[in-house]
N, C-alpha and C. Protein backbone atom coordinates (compact mmCIF):
# COMPACT_ATOMS: atom_id res chain seq x y z
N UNK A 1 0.85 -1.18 0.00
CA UNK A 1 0.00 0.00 0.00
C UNK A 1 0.89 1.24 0.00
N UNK A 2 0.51 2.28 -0.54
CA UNK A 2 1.23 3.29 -0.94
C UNK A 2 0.30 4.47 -0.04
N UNK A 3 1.21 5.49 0.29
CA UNK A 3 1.18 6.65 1.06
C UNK A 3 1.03 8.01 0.13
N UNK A 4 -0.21 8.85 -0.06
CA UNK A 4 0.03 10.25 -0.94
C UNK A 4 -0.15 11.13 -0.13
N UNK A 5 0.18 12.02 -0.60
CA UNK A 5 -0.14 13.24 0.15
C UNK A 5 -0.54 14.42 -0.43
N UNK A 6 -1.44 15.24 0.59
CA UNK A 6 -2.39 16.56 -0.10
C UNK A 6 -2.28 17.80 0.81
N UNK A 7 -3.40 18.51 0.68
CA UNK A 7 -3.07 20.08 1.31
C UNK A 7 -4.24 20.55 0.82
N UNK A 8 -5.14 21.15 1.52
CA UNK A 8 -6.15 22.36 0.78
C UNK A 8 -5.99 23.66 1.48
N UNK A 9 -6.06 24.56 0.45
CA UNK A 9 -6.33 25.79 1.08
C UNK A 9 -7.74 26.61 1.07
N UNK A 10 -7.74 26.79 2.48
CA UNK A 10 -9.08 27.69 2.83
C UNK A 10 -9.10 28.81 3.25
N UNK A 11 -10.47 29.76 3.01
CA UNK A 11 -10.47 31.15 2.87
C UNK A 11 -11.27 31.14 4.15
N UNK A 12 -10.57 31.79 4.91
CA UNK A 12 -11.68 31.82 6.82
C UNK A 12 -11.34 33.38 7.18
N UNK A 13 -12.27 33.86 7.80
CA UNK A 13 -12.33 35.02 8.48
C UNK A 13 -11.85 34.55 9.59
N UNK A 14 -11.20 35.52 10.86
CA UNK A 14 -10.41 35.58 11.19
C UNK A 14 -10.37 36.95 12.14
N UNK A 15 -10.68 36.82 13.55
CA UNK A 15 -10.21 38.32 13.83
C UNK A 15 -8.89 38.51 14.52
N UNK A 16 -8.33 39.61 14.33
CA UNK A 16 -6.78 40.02 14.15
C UNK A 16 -6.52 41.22 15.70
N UNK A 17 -6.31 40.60 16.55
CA UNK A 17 -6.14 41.69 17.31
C UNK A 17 -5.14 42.52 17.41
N UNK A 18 -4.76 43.86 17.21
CA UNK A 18 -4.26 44.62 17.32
C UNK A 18 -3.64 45.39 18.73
N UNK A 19 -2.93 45.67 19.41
CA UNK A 19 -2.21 46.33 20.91
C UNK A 19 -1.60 47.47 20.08
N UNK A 20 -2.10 48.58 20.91
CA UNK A 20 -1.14 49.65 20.41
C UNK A 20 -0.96 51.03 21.28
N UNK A 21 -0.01 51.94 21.22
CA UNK A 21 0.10 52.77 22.25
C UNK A 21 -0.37 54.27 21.83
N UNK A 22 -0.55 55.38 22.61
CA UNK A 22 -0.79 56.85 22.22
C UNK A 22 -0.02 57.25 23.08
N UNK A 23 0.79 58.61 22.60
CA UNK A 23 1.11 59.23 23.80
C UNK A 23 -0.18 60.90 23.57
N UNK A 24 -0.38 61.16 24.25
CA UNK A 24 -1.45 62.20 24.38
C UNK A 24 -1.29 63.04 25.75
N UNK A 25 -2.22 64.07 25.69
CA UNK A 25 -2.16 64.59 27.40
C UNK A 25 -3.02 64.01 28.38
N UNK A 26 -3.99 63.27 28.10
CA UNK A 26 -4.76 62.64 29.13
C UNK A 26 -5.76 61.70 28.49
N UNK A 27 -6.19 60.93 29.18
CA UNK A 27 -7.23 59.51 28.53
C UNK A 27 -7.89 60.33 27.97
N UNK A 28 -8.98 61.12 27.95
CA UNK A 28 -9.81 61.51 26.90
C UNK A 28 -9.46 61.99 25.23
N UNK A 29 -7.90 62.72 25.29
CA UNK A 29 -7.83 62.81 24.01
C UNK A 29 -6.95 61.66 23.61
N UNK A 30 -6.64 60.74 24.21
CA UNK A 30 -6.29 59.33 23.96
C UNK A 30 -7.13 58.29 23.41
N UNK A 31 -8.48 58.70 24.03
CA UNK A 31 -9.61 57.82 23.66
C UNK A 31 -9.70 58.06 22.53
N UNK A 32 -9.96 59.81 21.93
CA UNK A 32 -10.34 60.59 20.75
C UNK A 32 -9.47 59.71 19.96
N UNK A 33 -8.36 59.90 20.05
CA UNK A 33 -7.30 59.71 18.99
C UNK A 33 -7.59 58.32 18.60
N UNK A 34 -7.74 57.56 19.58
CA UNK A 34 -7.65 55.70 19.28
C UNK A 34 -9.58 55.47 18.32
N UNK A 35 -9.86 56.46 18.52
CA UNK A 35 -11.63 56.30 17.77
C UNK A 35 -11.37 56.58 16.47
N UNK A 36 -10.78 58.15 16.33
CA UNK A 36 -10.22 58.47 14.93
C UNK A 36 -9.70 57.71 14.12
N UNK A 37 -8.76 57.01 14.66
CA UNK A 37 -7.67 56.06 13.86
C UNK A 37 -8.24 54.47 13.59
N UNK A 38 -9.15 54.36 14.08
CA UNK A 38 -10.32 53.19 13.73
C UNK A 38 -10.78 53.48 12.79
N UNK A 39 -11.74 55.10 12.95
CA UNK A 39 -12.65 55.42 12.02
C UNK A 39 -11.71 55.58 10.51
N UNK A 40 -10.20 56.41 10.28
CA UNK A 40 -10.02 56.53 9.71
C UNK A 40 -8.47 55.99 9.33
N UNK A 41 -8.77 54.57 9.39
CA UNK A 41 -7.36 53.87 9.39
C UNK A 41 -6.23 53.87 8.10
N UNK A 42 -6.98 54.39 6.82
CA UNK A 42 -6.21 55.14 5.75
C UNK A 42 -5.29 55.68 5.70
N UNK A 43 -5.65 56.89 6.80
CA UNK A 43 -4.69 57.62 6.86
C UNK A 43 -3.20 57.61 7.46
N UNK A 44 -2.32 58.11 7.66
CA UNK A 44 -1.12 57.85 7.87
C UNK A 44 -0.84 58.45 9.65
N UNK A 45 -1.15 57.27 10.10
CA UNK A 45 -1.30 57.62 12.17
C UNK A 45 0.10 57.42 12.49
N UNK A 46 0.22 58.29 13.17
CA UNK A 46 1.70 57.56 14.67
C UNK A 46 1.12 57.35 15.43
N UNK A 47 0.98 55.97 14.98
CA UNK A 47 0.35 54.71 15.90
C UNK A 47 1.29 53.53 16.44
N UNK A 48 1.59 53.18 17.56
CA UNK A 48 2.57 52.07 18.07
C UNK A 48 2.38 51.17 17.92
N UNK A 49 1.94 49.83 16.89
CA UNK A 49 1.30 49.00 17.22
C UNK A 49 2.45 47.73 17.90
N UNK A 50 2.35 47.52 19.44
CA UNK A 50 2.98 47.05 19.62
C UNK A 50 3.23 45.68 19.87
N UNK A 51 1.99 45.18 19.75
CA UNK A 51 1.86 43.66 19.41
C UNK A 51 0.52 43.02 18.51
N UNK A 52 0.77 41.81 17.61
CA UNK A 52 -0.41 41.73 16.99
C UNK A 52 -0.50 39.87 17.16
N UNK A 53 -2.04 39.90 16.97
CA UNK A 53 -2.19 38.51 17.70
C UNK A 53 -3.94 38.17 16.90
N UNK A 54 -3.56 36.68 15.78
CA UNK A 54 -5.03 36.45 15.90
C UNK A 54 -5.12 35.48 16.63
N UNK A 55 -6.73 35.62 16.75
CA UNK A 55 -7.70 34.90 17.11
C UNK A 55 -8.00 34.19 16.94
N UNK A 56 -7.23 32.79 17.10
CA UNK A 56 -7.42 31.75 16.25
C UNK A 56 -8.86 31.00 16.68
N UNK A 57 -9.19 31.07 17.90
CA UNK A 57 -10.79 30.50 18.40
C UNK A 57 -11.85 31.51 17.31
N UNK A 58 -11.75 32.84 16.95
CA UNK A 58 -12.81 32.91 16.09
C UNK A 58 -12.61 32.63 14.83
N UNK A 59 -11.95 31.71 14.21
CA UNK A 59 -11.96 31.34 12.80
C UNK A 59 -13.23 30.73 12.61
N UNK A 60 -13.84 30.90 11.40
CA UNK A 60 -14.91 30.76 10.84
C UNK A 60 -14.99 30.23 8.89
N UNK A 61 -15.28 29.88 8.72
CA UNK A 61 -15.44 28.79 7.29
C UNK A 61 -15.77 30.26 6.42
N UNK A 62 -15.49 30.59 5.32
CA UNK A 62 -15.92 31.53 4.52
C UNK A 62 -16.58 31.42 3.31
N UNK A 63 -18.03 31.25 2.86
CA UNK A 63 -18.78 31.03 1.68
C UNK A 63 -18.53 31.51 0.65
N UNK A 64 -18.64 30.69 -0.79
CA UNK A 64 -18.17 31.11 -1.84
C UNK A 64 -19.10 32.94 -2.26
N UNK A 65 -20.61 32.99 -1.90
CA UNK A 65 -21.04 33.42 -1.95
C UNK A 65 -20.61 35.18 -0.77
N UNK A 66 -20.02 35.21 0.23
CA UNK A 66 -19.46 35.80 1.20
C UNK A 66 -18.17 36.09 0.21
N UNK A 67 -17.56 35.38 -0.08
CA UNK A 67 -16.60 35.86 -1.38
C UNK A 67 -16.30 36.12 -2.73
N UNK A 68 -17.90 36.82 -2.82
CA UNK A 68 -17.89 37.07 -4.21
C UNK A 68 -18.04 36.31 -4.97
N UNK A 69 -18.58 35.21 -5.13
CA UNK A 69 -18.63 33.87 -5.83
C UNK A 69 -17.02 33.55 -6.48
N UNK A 70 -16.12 34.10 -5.81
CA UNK A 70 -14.50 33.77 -5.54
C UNK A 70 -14.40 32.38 -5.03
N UNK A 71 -13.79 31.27 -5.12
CA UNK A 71 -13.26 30.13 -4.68
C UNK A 71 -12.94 30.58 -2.86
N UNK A 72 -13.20 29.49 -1.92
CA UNK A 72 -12.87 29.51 -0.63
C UNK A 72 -12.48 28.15 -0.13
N UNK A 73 -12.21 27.10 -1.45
CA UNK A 73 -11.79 25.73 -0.58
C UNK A 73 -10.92 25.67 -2.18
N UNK A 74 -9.38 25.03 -2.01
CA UNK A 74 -8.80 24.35 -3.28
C UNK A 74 -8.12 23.37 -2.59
N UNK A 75 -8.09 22.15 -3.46
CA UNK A 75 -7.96 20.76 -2.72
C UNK A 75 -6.44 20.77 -3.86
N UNK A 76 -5.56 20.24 -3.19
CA UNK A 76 -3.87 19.93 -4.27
C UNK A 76 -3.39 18.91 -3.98
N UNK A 77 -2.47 18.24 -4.73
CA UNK A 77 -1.85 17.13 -4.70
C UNK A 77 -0.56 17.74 -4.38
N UNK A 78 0.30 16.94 -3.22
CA UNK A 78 1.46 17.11 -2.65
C UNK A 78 2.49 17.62 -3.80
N UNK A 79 1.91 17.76 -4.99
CA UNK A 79 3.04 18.28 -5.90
C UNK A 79 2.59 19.17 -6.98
N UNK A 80 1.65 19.82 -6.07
CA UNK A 80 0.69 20.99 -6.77
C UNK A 80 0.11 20.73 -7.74
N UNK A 81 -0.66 19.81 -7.93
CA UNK A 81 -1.52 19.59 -9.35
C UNK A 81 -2.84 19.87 -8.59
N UNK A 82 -3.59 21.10 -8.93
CA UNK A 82 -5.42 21.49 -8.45
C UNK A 82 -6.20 20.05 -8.68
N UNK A 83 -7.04 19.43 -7.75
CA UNK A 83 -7.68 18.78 -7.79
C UNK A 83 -9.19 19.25 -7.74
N UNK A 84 -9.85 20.14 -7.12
CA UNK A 84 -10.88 20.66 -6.98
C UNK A 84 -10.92 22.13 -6.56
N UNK A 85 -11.57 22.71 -6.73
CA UNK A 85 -12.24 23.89 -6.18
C UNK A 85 -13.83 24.61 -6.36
N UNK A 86 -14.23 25.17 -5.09
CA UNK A 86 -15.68 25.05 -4.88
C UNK A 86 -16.18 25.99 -5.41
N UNK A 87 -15.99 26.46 -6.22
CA UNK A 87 -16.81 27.58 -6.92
C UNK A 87 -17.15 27.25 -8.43
């Protein structure tokens, strides 16, 4: 009997926690600042982020449909030949 081997890759949401520092004059415009930089994370903050960490307990399965009718499961052969995908 012979041994193969595979791998799929999946598309999962995922939340990403973020730690980060302000220096400011007091918690309230600390608070301000850390709301702003949520609201408007585009922009270019001096922001500390000083540690980042997911969440691996909220991983969640992601639907082809949730992705745009984009692929969210591809099944491979240990030597990259696509065997399936769900879309």
């Amino acid at each position: 009997m012979e041994t193969f081997s595979y791998y799929f890759d999946e598309k999962v949401t995922i939340w990403n926690r973020n730690h980060f520092t302000i220096d400011a004059e007091n918690k309230e415009e600390a608070d301000q600042i850390a709301k702003d930089y949520i609201l408007e994370k585009d922009i270019d903050w001096d922001i500390d982020i000083t540690f980042s960490e997911y969440l691996y307990d909220t991983s969640s399965n992601l639907s082809v449909e949730e992705n745009g009718g984009e692929p969210t499961l591809e099944l491979f052969t240990d030597e990259n030949e696509l065997l399936y995908v769900n879309s």
